[in-house]
PDB file of N, CA and C in Angstrom:
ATOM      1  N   UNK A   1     140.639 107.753  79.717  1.00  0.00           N
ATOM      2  CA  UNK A   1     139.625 108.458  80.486  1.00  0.00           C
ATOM      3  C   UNK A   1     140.306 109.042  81.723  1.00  0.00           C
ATOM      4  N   UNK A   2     139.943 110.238  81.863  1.00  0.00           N
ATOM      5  CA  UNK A   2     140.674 110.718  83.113  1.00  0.00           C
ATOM      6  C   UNK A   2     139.866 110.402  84.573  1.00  0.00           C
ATOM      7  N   UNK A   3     140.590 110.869  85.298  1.00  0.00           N
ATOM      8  CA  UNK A   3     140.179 110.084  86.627  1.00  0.00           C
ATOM      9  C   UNK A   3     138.426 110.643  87.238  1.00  0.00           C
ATOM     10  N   UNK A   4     138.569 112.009  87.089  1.00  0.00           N
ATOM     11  CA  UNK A   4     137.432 112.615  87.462  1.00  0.00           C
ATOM     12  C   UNK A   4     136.510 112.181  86.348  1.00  0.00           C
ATOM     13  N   UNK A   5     136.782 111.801  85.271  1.00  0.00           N
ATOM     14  CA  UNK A   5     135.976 111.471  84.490  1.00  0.00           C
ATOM     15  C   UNK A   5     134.950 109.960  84.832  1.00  0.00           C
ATOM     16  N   UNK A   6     136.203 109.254  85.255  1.00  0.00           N
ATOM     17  CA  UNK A   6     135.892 107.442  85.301  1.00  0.00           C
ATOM     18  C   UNK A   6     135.382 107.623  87.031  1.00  0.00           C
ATOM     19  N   UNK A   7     135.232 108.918  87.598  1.00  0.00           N
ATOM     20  CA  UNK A   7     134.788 108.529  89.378  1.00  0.00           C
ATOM     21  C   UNK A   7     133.157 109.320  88.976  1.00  0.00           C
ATOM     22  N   UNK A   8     132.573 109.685  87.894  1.00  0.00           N
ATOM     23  CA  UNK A   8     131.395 110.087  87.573  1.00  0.00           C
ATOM     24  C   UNK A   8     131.069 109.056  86.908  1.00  0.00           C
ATOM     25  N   UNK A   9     131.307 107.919  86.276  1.00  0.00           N
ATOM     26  CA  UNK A   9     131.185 106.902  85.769  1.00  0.00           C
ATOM     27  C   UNK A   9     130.889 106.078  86.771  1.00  0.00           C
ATOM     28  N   UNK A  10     131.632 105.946  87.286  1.00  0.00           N
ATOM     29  CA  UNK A  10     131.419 104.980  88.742  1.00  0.00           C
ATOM     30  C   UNK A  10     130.481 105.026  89.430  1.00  0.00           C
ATOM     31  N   UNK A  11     130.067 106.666  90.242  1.00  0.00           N
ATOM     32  CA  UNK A  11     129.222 107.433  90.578  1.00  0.00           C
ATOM     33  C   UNK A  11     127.674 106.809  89.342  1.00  0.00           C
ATOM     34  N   UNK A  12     127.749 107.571  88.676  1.00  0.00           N
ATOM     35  CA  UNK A  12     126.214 107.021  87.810  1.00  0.00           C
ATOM     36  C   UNK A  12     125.920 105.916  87.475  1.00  0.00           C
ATOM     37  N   UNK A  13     126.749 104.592  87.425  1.00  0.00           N
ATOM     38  CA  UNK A  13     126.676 103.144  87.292  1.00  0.00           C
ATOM     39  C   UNK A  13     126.077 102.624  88.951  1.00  0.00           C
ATOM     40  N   UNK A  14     126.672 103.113  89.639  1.00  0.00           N
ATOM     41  CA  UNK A  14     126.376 103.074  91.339  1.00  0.00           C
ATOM     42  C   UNK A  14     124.905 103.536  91.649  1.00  0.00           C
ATOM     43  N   UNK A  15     124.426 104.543  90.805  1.00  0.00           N
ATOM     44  CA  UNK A  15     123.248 105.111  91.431  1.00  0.00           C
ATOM     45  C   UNK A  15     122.292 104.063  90.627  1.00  0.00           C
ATOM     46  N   UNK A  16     122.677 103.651  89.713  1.00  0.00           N
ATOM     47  CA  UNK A  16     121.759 102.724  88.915  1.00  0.00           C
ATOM     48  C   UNK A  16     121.605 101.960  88.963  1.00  0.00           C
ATOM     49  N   UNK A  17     122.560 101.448  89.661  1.00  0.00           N
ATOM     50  CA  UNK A  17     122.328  99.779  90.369  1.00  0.00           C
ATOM     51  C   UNK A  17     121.179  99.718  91.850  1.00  0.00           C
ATOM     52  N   UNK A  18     121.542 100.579  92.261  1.00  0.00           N
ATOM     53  CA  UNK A  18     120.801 100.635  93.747  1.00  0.00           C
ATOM     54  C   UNK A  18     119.378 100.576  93.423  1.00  0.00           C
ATOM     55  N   UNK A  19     118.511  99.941  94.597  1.00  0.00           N
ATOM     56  CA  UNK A  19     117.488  99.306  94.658  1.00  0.00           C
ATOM     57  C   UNK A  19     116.418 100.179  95.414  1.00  0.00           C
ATOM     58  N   UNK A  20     114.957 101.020  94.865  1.00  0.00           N
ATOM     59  CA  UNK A  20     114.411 101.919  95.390  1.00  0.00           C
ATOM     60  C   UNK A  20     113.396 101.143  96.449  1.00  0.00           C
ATOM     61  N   UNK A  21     113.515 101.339  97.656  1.00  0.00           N
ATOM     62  CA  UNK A  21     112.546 100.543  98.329  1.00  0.00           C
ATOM     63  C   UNK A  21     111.581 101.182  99.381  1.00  0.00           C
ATOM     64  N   UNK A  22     110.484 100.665  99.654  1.00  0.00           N
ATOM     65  CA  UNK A  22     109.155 100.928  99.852  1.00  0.00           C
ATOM     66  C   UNK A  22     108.778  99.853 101.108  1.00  0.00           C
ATOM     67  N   UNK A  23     108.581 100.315 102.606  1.00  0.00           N
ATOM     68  CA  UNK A  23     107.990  99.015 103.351  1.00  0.00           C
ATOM     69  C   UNK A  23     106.830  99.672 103.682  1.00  0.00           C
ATOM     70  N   UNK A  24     106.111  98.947 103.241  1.00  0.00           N
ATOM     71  CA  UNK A  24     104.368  99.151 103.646  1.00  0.00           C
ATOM     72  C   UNK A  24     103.989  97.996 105.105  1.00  0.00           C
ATOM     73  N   UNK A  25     103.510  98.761 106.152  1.00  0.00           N
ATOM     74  CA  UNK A  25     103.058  97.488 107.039  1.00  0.00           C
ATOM     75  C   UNK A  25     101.961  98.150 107.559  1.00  0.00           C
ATOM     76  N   UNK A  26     100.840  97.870 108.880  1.00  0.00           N
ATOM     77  CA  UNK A  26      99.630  98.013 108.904  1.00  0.00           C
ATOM     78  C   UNK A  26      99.841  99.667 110.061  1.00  0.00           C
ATOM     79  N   UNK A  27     101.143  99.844 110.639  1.00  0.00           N
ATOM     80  CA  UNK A  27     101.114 101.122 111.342  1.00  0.00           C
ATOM     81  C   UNK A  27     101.897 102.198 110.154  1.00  0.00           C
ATOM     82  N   UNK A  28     101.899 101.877 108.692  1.00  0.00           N
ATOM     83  CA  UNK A  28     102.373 102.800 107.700  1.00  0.00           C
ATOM     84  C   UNK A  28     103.290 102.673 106.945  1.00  0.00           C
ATOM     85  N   UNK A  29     103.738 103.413 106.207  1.00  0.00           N
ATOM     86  CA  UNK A  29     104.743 103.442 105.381  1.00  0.00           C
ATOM     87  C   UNK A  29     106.355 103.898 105.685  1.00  0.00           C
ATOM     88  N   UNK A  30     107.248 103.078 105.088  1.00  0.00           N
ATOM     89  CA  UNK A  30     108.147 103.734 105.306  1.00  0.00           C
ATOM     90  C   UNK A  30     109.224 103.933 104.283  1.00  0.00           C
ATOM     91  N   UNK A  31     109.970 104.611 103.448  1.00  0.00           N
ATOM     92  CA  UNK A  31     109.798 106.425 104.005  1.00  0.00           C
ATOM     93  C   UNK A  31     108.475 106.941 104.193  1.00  0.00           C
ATOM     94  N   UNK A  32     108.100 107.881 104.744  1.00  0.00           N
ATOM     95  CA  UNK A  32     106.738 108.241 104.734  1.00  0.00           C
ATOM     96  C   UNK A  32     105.920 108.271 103.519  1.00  0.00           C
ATOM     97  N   UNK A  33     107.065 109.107 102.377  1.00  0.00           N
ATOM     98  CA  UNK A  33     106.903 109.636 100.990  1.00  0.00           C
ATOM     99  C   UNK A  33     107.749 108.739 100.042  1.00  0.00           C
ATOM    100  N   UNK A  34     107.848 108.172  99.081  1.00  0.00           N
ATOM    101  CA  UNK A  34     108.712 107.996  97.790  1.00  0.00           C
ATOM    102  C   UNK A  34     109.629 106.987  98.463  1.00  0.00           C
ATOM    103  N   UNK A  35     110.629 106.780  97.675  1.00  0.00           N
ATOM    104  CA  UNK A  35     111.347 105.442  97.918  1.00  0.00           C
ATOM    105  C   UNK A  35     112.924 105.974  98.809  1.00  0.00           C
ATOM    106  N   UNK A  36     113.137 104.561  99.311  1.00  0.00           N
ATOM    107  CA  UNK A  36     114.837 104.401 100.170  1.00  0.00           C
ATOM    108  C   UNK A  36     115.778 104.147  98.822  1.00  0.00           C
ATOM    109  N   UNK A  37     116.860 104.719  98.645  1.00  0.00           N
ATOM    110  CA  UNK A  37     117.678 104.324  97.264  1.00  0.00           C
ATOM    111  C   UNK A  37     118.715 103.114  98.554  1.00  0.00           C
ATOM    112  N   UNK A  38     118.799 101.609  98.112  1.00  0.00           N
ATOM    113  CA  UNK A  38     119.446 101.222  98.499  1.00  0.00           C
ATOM    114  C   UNK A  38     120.749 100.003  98.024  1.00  0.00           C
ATOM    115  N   UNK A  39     122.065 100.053  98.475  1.00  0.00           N
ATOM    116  CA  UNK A  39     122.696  99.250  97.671  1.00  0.00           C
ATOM    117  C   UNK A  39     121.989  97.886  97.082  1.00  0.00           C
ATOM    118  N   UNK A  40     122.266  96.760  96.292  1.00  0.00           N
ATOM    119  CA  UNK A  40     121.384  95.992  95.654  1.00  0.00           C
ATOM    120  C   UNK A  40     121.929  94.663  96.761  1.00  0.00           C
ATOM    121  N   UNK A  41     123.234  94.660  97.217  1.00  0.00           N
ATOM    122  CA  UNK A  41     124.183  93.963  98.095  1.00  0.00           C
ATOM    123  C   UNK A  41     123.488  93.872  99.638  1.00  0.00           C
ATOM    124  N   UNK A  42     123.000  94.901 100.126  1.00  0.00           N
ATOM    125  CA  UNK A  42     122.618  94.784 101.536  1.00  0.00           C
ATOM    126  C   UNK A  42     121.396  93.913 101.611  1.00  0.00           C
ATOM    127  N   UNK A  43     121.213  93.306 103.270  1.00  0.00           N
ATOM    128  CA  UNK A  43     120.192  92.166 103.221  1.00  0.00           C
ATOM    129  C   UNK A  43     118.904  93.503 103.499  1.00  0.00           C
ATOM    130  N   UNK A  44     117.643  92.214 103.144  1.00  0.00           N
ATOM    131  CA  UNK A  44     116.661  93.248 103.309  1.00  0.00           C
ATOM    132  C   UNK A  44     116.175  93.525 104.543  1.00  0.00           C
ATOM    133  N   UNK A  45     116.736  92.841 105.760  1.00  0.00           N
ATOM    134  CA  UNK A  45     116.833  93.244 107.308  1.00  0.00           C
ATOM    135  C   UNK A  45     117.061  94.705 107.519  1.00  0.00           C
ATOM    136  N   UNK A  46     117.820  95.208 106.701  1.00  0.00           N
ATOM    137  CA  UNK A  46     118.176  96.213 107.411  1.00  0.00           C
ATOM    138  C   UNK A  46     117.305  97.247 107.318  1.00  0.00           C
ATOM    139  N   UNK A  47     116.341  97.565 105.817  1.00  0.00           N
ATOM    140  CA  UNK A  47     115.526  98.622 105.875  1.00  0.00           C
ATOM    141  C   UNK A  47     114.454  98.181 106.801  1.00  0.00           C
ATOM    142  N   UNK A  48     114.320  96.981 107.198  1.00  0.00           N
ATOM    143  CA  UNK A  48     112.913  96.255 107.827  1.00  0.00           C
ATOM    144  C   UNK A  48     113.155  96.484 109.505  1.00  0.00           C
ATOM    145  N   UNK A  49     114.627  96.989 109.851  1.00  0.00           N
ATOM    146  CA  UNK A  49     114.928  97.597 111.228  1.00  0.00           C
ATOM    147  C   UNK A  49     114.666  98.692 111.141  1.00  0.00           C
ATOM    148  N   UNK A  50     115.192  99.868 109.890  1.00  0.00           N
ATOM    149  CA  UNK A  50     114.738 101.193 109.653  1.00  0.00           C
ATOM    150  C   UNK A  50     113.516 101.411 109.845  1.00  0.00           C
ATOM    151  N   UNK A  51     112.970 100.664 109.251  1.00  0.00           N
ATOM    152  CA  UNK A  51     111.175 100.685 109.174  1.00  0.00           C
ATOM    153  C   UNK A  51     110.699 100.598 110.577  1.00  0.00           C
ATOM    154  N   UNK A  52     110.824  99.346 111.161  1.00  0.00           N
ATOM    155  CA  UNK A  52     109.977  99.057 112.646  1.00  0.00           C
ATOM    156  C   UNK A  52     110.823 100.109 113.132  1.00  0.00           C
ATOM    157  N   UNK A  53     111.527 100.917 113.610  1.00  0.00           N
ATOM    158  CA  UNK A  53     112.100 101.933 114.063  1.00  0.00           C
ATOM    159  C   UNK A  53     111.318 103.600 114.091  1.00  0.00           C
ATOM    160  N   UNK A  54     111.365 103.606 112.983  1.00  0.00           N
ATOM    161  CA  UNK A  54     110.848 104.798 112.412  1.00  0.00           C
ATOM    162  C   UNK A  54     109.215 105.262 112.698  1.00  0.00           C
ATOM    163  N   UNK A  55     108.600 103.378 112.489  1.00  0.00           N
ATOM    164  CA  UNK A  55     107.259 103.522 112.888  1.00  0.00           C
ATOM    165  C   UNK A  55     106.842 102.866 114.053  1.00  0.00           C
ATOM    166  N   UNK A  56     107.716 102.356 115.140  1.00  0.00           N
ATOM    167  CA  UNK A  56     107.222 102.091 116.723  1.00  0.00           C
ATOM    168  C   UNK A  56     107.199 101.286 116.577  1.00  0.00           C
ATOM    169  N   UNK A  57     107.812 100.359 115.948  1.00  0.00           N
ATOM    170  CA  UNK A  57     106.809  99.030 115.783  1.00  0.00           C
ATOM    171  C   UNK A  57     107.606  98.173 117.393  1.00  0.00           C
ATOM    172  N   UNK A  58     107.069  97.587 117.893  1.00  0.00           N
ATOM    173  CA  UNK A  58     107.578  96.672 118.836  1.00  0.00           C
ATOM    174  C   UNK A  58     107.982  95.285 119.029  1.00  0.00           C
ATOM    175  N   UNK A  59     106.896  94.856 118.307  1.00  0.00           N
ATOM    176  CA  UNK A  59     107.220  93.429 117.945  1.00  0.00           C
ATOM    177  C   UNK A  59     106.911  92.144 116.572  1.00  0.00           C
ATOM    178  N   UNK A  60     107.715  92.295 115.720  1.00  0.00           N
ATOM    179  CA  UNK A  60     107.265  92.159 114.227  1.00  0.00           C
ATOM    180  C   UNK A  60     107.840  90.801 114.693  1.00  0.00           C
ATOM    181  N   UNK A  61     108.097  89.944 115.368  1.00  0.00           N
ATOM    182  CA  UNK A  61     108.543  88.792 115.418  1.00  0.00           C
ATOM    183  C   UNK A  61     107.487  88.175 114.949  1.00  0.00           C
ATOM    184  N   UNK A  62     108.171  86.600 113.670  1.00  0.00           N
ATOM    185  CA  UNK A  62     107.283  85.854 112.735  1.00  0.00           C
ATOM    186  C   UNK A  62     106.309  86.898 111.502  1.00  0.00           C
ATOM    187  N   UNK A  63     106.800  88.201 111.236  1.00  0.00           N
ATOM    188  CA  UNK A  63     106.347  88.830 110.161  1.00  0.00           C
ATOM    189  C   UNK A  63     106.841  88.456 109.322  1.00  0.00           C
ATOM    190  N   UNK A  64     105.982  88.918 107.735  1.00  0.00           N
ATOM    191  CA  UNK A  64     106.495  88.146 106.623  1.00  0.00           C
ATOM    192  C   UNK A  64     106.517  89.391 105.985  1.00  0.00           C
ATOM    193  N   UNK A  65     107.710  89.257 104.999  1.00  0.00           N
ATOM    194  CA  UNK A  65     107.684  90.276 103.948  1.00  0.00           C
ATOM    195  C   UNK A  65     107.150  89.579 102.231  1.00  0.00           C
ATOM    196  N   UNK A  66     106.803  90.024 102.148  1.00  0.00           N
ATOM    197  CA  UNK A  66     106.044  90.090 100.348  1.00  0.00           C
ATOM    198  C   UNK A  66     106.338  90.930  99.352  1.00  0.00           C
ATOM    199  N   UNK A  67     106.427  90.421  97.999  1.00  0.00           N
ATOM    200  CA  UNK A  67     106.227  91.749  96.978  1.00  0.00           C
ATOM    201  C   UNK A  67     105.519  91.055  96.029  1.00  0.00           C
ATOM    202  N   UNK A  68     104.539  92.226  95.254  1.00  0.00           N
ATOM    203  CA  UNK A  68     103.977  91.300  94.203  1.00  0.00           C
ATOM    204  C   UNK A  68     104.922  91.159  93.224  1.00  0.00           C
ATOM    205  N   UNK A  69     104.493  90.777  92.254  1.00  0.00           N
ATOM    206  CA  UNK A  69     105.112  89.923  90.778  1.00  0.00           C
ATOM    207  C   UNK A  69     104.276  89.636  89.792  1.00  0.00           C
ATOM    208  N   UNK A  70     104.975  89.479  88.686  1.00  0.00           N
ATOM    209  CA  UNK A  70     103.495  88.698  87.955  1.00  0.00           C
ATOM    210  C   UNK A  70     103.071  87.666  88.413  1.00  0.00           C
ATOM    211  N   UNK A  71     103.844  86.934  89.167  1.00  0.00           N
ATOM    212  CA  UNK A  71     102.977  85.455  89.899  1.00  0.00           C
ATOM    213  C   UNK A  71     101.736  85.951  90.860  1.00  0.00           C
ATOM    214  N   UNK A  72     101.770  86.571  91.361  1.00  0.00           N
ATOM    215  CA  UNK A  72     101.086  86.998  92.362  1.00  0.00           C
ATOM    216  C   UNK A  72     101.925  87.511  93.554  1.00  0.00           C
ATOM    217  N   UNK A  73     101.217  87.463  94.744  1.00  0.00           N
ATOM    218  CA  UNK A  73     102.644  87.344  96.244  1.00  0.00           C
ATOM    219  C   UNK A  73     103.621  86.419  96.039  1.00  0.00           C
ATOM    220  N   UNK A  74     105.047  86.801  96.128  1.00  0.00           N
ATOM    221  CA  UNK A  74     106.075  86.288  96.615  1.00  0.00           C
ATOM    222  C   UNK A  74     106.578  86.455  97.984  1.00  0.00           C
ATOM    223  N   UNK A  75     106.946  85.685  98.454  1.00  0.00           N
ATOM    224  CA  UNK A  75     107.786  85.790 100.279  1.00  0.00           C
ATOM    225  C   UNK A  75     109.457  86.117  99.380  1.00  0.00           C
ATOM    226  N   UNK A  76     109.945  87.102 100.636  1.00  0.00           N
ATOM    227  CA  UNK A  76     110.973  87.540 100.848  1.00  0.00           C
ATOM    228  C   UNK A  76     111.879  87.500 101.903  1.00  0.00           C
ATOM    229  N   UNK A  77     113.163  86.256 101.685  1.00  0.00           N
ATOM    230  CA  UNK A  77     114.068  86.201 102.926  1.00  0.00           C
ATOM    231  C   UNK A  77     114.303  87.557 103.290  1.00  0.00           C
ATOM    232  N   UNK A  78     114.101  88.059 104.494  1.00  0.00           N
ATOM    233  CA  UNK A  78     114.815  89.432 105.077  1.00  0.00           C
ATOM    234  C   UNK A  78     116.256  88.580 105.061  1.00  0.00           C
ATOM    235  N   UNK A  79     116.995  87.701 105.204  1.00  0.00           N
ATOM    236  CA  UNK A  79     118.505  87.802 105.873  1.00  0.00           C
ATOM    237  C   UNK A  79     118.997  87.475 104.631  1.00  0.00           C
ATOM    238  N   UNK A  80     118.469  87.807 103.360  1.00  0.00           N
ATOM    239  CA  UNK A  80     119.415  87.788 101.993  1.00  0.00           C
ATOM    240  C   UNK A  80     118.961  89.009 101.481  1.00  0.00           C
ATOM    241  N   UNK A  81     120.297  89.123 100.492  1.00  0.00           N
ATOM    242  CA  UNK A  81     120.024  90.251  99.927  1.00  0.00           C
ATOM    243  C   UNK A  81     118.844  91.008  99.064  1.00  0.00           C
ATOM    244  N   UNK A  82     119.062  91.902  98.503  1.00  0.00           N
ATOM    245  CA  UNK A  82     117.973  92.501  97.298  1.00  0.00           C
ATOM    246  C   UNK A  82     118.372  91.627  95.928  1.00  0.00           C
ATOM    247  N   UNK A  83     119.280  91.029  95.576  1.00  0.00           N
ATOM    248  CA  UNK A  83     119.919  90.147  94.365  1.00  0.00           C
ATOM    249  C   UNK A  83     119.896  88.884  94.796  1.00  0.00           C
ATOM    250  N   UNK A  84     120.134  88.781  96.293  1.00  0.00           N
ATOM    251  CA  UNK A  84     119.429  86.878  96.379  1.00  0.00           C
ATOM    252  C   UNK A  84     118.272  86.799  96.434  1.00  0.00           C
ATOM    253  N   UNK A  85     117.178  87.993  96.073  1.00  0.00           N
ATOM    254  CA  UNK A  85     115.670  87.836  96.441  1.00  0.00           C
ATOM    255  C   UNK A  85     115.332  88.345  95.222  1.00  0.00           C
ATOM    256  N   UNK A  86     116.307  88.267  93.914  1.00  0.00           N
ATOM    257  CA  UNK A  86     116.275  88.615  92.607  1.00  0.00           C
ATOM    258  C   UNK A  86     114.840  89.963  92.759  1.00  0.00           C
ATOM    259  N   UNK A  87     115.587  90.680  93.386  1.00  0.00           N
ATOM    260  CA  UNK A  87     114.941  92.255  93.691  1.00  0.00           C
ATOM    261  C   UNK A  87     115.623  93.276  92.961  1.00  0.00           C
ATOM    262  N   UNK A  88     114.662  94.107  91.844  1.00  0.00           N
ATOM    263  CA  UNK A  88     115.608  95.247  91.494  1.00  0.00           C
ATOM    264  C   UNK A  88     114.799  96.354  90.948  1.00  0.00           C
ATOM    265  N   UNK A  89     115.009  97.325  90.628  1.00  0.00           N
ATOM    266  CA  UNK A  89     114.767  98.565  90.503  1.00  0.00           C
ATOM    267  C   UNK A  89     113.619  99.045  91.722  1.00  0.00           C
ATOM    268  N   UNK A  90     112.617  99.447  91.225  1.00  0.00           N
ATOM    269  CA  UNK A  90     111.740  99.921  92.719  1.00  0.00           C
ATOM    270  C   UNK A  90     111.178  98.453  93.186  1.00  0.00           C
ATOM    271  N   UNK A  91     110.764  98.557  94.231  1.00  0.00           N
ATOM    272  CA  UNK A  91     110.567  97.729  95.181  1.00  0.00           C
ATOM    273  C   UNK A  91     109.886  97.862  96.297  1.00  0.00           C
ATOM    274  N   UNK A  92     108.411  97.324  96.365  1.00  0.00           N
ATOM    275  CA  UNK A  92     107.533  97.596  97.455  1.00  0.00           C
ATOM    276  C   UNK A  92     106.901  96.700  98.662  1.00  0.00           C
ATOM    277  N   UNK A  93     108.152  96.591  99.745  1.00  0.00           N
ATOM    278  CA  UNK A  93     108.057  95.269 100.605  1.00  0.00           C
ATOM    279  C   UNK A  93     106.846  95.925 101.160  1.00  0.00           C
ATOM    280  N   UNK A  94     106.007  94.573 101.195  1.00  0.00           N
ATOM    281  CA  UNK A  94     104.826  94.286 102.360  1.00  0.00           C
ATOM    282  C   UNK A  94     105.253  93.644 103.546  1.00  0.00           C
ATOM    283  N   UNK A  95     105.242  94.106 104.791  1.00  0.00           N
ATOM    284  CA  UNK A  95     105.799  93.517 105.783  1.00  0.00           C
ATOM    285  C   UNK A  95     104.700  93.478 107.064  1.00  0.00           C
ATOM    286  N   UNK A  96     104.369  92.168 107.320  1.00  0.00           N
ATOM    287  CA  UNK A  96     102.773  91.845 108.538  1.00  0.00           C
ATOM    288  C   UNK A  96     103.120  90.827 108.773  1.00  0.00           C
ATOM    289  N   UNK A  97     102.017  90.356 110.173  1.00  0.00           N
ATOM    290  CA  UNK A  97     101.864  89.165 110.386  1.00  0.00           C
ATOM    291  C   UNK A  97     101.354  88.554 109.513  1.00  0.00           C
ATOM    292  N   UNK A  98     101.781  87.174 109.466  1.00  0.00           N
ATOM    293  CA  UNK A  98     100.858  86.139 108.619  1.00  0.00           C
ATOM    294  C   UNK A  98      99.440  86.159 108.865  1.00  0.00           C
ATOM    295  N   UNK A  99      98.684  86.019 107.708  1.00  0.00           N
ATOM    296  CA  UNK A  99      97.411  85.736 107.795  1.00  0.00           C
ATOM    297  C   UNK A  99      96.610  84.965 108.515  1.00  0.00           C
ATOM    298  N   UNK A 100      95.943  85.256 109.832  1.00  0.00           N
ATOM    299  CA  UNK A 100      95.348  83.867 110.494  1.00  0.00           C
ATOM    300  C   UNK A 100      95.001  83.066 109.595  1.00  0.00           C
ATOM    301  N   UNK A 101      94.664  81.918 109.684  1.00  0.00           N
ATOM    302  CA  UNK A 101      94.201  80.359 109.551  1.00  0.00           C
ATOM    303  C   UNK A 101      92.167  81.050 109.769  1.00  0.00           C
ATOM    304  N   UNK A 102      91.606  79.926 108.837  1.00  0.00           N
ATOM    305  CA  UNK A 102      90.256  79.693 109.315  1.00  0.00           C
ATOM    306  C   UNK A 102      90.014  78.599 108.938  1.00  0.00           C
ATOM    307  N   UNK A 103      88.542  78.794 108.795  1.00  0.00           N
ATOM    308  CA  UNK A 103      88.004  77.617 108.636  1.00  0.00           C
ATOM    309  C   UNK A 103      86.910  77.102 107.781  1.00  0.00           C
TER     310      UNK A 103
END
């Protein structure tokens, strides 16, 4: 295989691995539109800085991220990756405060 051949190989194995992601929180969405293409390796902190960034957010301290599943809600470590949070193809983090408590 020639070289330009096996760096389009590389190239389209690369785009297919990456992880399409979606943070929904209560001041919006982020990207505004359609998904972030992101490596599968990076923690999920980092789009969750993109996000509170993008949308003002000020203080997400003790927010939780979620995605559904067939179980229902799952919690999501932000400080592991998209593959330690066995995350892959599209991907639509919910990111809020926890639910008050009642009674």
């Amino acid at each position: 295989m020639s070289d330009l051949a096996q760096s389009h190989l590389n190239a389209a194995v690369e785009r297919a691995e990456k992880v399409q992601v979606s943070v929904s929180t209560t001041a919006g969405l982020y990207p505004e539109e359609g998904y972030q293409e992101i490596p599968p390796h990076q923690k999920v902190s980092v789009v969750l800085k993109a996000a509170a960034h993008a949308l003002h957010l000020t203080s997400t301290d003790g927010w939780l991220v979620t995605v559904s599943d067939d179980g229902g809600l799952r919690q999501v470590d932000p400080t592991r990756s998209y593959l330690e949070n066995h995350l892959q193809g599209r991907v639509e983090l919910d990111w809020g405060p926890p639910e008050g408590g009642g009674g």
